[in-house]
Protein backbone atom coordinates (compact mmCIF):
# COMPACT_ATOMS: atom_id res chain seq x y z
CA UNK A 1 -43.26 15.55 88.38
CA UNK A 2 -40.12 17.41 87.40
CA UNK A 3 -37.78 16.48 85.02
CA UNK A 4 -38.33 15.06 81.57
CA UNK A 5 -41.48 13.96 80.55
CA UNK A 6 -42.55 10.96 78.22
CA UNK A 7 -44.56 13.48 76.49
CA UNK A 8 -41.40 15.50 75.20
CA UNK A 9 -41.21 12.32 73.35
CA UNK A 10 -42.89 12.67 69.75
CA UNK A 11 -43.88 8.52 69.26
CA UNK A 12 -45.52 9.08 72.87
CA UNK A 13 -47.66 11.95 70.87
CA UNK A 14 -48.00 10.07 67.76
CA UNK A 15 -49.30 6.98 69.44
CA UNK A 16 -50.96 8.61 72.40
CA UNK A 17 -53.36 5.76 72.77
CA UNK A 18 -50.84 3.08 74.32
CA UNK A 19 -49.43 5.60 76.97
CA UNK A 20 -52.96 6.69 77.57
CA UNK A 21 -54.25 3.44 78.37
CA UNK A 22 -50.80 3.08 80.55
CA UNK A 23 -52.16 5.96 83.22
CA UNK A 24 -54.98 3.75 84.03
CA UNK A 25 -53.04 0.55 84.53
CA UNK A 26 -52.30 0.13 88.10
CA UNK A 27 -49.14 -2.37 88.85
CA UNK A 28 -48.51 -4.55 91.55
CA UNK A 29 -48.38 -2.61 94.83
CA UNK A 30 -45.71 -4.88 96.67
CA UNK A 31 -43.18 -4.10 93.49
CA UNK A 32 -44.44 -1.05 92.22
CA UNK A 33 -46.13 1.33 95.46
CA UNK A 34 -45.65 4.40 92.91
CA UNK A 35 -49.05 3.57 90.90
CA UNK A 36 -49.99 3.33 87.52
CA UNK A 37 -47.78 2.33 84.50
CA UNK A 38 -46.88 5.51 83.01
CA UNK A 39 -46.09 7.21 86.42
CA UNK A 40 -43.65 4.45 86.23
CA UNK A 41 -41.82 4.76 83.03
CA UNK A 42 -41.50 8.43 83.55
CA UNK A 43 -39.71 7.93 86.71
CA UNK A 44 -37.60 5.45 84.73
CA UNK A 45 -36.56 7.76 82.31
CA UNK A 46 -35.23 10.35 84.64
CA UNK A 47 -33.51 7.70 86.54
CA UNK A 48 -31.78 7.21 83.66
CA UNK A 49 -31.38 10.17 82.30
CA UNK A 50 -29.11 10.86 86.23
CA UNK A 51 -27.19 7.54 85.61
CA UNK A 52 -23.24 7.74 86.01
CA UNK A 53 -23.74 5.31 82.95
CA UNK A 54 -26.06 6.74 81.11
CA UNK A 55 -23.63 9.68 80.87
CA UNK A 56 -20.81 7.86 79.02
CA UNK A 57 -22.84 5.86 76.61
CA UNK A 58 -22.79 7.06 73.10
CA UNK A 59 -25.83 9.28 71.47
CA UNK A 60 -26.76 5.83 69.80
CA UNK A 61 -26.54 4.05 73.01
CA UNK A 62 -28.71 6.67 75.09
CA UNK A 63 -31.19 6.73 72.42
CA UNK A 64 -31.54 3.35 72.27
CA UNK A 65 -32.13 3.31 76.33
CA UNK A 66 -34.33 5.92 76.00
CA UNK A 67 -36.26 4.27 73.30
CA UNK A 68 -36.15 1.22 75.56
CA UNK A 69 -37.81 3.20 78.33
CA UNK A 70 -40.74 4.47 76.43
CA UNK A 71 -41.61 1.01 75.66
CA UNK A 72 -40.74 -1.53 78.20
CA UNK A 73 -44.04 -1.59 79.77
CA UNK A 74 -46.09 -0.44 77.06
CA UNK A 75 -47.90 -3.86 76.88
CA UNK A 76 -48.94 -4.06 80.54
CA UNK A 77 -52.14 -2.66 80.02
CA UNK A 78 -52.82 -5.17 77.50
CA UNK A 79 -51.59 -8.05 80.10
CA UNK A 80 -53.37 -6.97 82.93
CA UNK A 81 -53.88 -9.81 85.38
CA UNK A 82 -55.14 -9.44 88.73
CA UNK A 83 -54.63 -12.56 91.01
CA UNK A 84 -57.12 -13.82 93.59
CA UNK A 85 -55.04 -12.60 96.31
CA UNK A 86 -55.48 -8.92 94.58
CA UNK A 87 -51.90 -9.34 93.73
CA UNK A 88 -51.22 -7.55 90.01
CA UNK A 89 -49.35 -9.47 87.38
CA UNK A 90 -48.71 -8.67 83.95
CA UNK A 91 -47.55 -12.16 82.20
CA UNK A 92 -45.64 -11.77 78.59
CA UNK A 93 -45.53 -8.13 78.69
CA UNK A 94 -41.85 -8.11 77.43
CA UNK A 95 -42.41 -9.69 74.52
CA UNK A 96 -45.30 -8.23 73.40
CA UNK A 97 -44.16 -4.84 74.45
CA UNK A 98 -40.95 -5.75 72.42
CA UNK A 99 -42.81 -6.42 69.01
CA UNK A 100 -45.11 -3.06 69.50
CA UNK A 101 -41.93 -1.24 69.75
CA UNK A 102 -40.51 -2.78 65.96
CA UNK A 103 -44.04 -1.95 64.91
CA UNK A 104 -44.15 1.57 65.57
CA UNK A 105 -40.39 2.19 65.19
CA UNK A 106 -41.17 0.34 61.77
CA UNK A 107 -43.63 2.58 60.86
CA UNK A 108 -42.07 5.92 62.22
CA UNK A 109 -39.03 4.51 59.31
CA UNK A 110 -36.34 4.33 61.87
CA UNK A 111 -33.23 2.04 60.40
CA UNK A 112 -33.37 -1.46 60.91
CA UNK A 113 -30.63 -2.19 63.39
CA UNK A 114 -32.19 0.52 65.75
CA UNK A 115 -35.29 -1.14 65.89
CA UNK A 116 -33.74 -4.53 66.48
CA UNK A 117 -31.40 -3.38 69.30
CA UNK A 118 -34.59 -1.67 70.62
CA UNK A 119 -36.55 -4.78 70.04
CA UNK A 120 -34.42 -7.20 72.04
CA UNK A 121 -33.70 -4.82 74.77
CA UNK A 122 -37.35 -4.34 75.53
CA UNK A 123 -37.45 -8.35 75.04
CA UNK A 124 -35.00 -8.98 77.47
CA UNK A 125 -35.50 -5.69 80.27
CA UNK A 126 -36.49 -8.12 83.12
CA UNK A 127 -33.56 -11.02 82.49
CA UNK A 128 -30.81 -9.17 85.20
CA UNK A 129 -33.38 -9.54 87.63
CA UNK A 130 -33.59 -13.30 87.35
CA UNK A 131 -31.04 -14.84 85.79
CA UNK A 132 -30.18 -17.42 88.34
CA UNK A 133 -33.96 -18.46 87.65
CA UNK A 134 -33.13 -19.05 83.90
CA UNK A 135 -32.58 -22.77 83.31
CA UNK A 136 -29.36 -22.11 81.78
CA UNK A 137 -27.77 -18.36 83.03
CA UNK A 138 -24.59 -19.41 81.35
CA UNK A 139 -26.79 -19.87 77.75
CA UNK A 140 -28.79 -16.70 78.57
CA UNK A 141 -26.26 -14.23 78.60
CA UNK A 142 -24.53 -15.65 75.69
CA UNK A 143 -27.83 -15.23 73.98
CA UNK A 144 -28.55 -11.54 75.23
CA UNK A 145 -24.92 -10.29 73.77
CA UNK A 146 -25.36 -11.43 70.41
CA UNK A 147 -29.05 -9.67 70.17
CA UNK A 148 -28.42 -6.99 72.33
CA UNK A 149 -25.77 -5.52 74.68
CA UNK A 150 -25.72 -6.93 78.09
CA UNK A 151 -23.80 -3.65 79.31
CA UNK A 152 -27.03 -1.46 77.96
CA UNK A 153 -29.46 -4.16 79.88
CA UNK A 154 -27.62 -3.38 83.23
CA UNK A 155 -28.15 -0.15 82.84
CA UNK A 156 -31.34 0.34 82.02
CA UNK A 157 -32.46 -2.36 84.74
CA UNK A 158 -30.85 0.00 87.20
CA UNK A 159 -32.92 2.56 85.69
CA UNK A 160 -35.96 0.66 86.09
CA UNK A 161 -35.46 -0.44 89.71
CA UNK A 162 -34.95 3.40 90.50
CA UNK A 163 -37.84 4.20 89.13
CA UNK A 164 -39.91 2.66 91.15
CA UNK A 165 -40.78 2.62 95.15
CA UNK A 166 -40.54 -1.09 96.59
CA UNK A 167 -39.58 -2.76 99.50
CA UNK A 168 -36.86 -5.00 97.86
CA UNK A 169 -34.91 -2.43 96.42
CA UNK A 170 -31.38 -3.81 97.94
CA UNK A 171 -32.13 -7.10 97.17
CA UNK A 172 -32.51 -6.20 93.72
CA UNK A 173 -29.99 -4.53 93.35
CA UNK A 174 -27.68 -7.34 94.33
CA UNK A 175 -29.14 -9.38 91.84
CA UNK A 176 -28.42 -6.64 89.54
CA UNK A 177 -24.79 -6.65 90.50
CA UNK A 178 -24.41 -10.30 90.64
CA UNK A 179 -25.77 -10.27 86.30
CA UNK A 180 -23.13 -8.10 86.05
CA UNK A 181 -20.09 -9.90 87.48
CA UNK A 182 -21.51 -12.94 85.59
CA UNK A 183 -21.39 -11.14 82.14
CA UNK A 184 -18.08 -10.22 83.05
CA UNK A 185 -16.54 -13.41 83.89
CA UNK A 186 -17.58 -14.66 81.14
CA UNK A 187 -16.68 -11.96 78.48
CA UNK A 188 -19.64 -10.83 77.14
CA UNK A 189 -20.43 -7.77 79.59
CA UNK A 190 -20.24 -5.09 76.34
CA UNK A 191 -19.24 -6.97 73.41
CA UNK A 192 -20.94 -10.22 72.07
CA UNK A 193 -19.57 -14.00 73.31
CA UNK A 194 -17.35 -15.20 70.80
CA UNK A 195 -17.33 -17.87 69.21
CA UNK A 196 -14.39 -20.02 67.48
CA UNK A 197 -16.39 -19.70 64.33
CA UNK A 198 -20.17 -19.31 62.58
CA UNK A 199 -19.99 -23.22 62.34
CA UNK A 200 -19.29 -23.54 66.76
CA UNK A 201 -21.88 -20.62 67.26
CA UNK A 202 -24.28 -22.62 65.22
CA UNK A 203 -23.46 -25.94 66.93
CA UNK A 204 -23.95 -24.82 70.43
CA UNK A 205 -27.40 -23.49 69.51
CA UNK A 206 -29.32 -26.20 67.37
CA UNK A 207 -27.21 -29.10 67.98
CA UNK A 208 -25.42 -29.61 71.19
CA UNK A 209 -24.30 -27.24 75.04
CA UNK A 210 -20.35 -27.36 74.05
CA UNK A 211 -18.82 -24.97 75.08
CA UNK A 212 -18.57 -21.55 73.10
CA UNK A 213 -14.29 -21.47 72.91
CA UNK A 214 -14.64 -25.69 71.67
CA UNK A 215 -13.44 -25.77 68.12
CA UNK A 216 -15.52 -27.99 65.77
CA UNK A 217 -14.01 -29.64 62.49
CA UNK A 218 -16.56 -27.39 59.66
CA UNK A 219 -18.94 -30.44 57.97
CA UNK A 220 -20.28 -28.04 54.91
CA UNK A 221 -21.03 -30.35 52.29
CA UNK A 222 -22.93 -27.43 50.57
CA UNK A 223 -25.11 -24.13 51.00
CA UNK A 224 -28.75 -23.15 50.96
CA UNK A 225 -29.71 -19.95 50.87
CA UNK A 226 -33.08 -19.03 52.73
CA UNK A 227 -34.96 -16.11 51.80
CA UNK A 228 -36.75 -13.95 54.33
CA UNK A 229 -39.32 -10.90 53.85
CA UNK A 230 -42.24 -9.83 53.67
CA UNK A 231 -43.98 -9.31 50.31
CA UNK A 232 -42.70 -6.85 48.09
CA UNK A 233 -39.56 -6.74 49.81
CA UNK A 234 -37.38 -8.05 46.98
CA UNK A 235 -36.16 -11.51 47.18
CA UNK A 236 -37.10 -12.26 43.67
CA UNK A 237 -35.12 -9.19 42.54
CA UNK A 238 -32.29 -9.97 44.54
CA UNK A 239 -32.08 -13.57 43.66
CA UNK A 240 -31.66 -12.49 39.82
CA UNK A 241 -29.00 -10.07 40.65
CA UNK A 242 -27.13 -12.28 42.65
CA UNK A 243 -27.44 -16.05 40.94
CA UNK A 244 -29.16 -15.04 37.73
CA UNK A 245 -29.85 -18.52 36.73
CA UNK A 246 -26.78 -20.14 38.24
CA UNK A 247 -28.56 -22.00 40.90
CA UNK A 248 -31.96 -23.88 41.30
CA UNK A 249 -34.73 -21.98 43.29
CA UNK A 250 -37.72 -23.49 45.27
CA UNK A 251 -40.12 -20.84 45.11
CA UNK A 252 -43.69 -21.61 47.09
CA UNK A 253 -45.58 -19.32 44.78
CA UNK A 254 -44.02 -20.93 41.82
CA UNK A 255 -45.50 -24.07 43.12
CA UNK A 256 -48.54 -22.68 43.88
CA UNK A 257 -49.20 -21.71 40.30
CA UNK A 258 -47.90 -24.95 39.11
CA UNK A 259 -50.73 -26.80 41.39
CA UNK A 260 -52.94 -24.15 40.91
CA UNK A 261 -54.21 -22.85 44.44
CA UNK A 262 -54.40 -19.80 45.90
CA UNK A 263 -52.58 -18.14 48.46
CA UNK A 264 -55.43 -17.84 50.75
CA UNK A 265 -56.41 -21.99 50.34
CA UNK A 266 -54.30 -24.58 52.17
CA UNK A 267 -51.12 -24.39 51.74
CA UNK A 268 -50.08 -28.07 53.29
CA UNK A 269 -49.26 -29.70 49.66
CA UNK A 270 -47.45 -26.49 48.27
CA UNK A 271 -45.36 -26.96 51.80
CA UNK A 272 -45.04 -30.69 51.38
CA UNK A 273 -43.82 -30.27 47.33
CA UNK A 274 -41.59 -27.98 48.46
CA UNK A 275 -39.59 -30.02 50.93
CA UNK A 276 -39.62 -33.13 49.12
CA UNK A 277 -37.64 -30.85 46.03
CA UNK A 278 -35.43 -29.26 49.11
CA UNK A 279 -34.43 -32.97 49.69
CA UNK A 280 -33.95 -33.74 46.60
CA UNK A 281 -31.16 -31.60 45.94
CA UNK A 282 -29.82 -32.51 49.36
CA UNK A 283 -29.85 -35.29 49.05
CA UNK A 284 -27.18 -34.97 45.76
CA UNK A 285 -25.33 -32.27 47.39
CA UNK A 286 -27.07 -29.71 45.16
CA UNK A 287 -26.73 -25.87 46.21
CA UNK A 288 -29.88 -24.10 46.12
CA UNK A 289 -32.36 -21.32 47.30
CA UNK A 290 -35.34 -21.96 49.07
CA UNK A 291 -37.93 -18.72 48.49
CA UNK A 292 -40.62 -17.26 50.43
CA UNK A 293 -41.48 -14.98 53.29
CA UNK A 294 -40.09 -17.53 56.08
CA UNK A 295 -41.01 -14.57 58.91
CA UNK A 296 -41.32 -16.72 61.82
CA UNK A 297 -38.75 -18.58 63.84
CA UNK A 298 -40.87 -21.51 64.44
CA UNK A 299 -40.87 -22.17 60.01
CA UNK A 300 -37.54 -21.45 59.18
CA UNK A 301 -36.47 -23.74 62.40
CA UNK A 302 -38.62 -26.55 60.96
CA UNK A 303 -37.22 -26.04 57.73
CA UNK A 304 -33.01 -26.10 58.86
CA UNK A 305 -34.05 -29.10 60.86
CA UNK A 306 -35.50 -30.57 57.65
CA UNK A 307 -31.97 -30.18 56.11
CA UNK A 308 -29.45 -30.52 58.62
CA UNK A 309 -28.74 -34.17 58.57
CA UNK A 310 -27.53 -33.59 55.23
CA UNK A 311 -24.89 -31.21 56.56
CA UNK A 312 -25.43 -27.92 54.59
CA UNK A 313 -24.50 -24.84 55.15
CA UNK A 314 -27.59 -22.63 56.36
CA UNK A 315 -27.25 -19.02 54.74
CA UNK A 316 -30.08 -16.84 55.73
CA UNK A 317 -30.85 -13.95 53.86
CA UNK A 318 -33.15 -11.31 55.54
CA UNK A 319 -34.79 -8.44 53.23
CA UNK A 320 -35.55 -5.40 55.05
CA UNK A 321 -37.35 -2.74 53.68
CA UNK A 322 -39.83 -0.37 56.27
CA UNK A 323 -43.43 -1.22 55.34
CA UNK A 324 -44.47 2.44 54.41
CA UNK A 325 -42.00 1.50 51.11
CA UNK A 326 -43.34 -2.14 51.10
CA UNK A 327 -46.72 -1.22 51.18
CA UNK A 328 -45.89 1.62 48.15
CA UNK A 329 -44.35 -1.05 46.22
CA UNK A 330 -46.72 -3.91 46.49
CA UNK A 331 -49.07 -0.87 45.32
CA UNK A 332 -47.17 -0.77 42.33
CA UNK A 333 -46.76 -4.49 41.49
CA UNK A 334 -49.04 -6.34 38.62
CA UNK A 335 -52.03 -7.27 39.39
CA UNK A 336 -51.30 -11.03 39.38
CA UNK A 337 -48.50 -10.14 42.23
CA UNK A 338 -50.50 -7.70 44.39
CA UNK A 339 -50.64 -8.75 48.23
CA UNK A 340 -53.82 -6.76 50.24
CA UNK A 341 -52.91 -4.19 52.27
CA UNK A 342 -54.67 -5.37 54.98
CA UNK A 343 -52.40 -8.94 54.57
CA UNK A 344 -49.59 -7.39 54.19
CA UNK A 345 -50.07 -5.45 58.01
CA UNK A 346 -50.98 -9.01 59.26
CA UNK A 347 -47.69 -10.16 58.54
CA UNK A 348 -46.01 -7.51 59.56
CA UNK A 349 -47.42 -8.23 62.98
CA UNK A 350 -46.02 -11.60 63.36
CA UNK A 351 -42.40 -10.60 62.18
CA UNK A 352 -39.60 -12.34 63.53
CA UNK A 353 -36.32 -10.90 62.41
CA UNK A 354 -33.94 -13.59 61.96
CA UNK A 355 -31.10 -14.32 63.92
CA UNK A 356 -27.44 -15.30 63.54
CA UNK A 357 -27.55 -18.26 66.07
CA UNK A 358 -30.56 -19.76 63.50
CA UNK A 359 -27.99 -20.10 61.23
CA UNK A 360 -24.22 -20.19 60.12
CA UNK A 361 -24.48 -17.00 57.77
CA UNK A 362 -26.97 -14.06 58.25
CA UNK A 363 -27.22 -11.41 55.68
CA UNK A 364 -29.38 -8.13 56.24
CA UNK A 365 -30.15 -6.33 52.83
CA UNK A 366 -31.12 -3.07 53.27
């Protein structure tokens, strides 16, 4: 085809085996009658390349669409499903597709707020299309302009519906239109929902539907500071140049070497120590910092909802480092603080980068 190609594209070069295995995944021939996958997102990209929009973005903004493109169906060959009735279905492919892109963009060293706008707009690619199937539109977009832009998610759903051949092409685009006019009336189209402060943002999410604009009375009675990285990322160096020894520290590996076991054995009593100190000091009103990797939404949510009766003020603090350098430096650690390689990847798989509606404070170190 003419135009640009996918292959013009270095990260399509450099990990040619996910947009191989995209020429030989065949999509849904109701939705998609132009073929395979990657036939797909190259007609995508030009689409959007020959928006009106497109054109008046910023550089960051385009390359962040473009990015977007390369990667929004990457994981469809991996969620292949075909249905009885030869239907084609690929279940979950957003959000898989979503954490290949931080991955690779990870590895490739791009900067960390590129990779998360690129994250949660491959996350999120399909929402315009079905919004009024969400459970809560009004709580969807809300969410989608604090992690990513819902302006950039119009766009590049208009790119994706032109780059394809269906029948419902009108009726999709309606849809299309109607996100937008949604976003808009409720003023967070291109910049974020506000909020009256971190304390109401926080509140609406973990705690109760008020409305955004309602104005709570703040209930801090005092702070805890979660730590978030993977190994070798720095929290223990950061902690000492921030506190030094001004406030108490629940550390999981300090436990661990106080109980003696492993990192590798169970780690159910090392967890269960450490929440009966983290109450504790809640329970007197104590500041403190709670240390360890916390990577995944699911523990640091059990955690806050561990602590939030005792009204404290959650500070998160997120550690990013690209794991090229985190691998170099847990190659340089001692011995006694040396993570696998091999471990260390794992992780890296499963990262969740925190959010600012987990919490009343976030704080990205870079």
């Amino acid at each position: 085809m003419s135009g640009k190609l996918l292959a013009d594209y270095p990260v399509v070069q450099d990990y040619r085996e996910y947009f191989d295995a995209m020429k030989s995944t065949m999509q849904d021939r109701i939705h998609h009658q132009e073929g395979d996958v990657y036939t797909h997102t190259e007609m995508v990209l030009n689409a959007l390349l020959n928006l009106e929009e497109y054109k008046h973005l910023s550089r960051y903004e385009k390359l962040i669409l473009e990015y977007t493109t390369l990667f929004h169906d990457i994981a469809k060959p991996a969620t292949y499903t075909l249905l009885d009735d030869n239907r084609i279905t690929h279940p979950r492919h957003g959000s898989m597709g979503a954490n290949i892109a931080r991955q690779i963009l990870d590895k490739e060293n791009y900067k960390f707020h590129f990779i998360s706008a690129v994250y949660y707009t491959v996350l999120f690619h399909g929402y315009p299309f079905w919004l009024f199937q969400k459970e809560n539109p009004f709580r969807t977009v809300i969410t989608t302009s604090l992690l990513t832009s819902n302006k950039l998610l119009y766009i590049f759903a208009k790119a994706d519906l032109l780059g394809r051949v269906c029948g419902d092409a009108e009726d999709m685009l309606y849809k299309l239109e109607l996100f937008k006019e949604y976003c808009l009336d409720h003023d967070c189209y291109d910049t974020p929902k506000s909020f009256a402060s971190d304390y109401d943002r926080f509140y609406y999410f973990n705690v109760n539907d008020s409305y955004p604009d309602t104005e709570l009375y703040h209930q801090y009675a005092f702070n805890i500071y979660m730590m978030s990285g993977l190994p070798a990322s720095g929290k223990d160096s950061y902690i000492h140049r921030r506190w030094g020894g001004e406030l108490p520290i629940i550390s999981l590996d300090d436990i661990r070497e106080e109980l003696d076991i492993a990192p590798t054995d169970n780690q159910g009593r090392v967890i269960r120590l450490a929440k009966e100190k983290s109450k504790e000091y809640c329970r007197k009103k104590q500041s403190f910092i709670w240390n360890a990797t916390n990577i995944s939404r699911n523990m640091r949510s059990q955690l806050i909802d561990t602590w939030l009766p005792y009204h404290p003020k959650i500070n998160i603090i997120f550690l990013f480092k690209n794991i090229n350098q985190v691998l170099i430096d847990n190659a340089g650690r001692e011995k006694e603080f040396k993570i696998s390689s091999s471990k260390i990847l794992a992780m890296h798989q499963k990262v969740q980068f925190p959010t600012e509606m987990e919490c009343h404070n976030l704080e990205v170190v870079l």
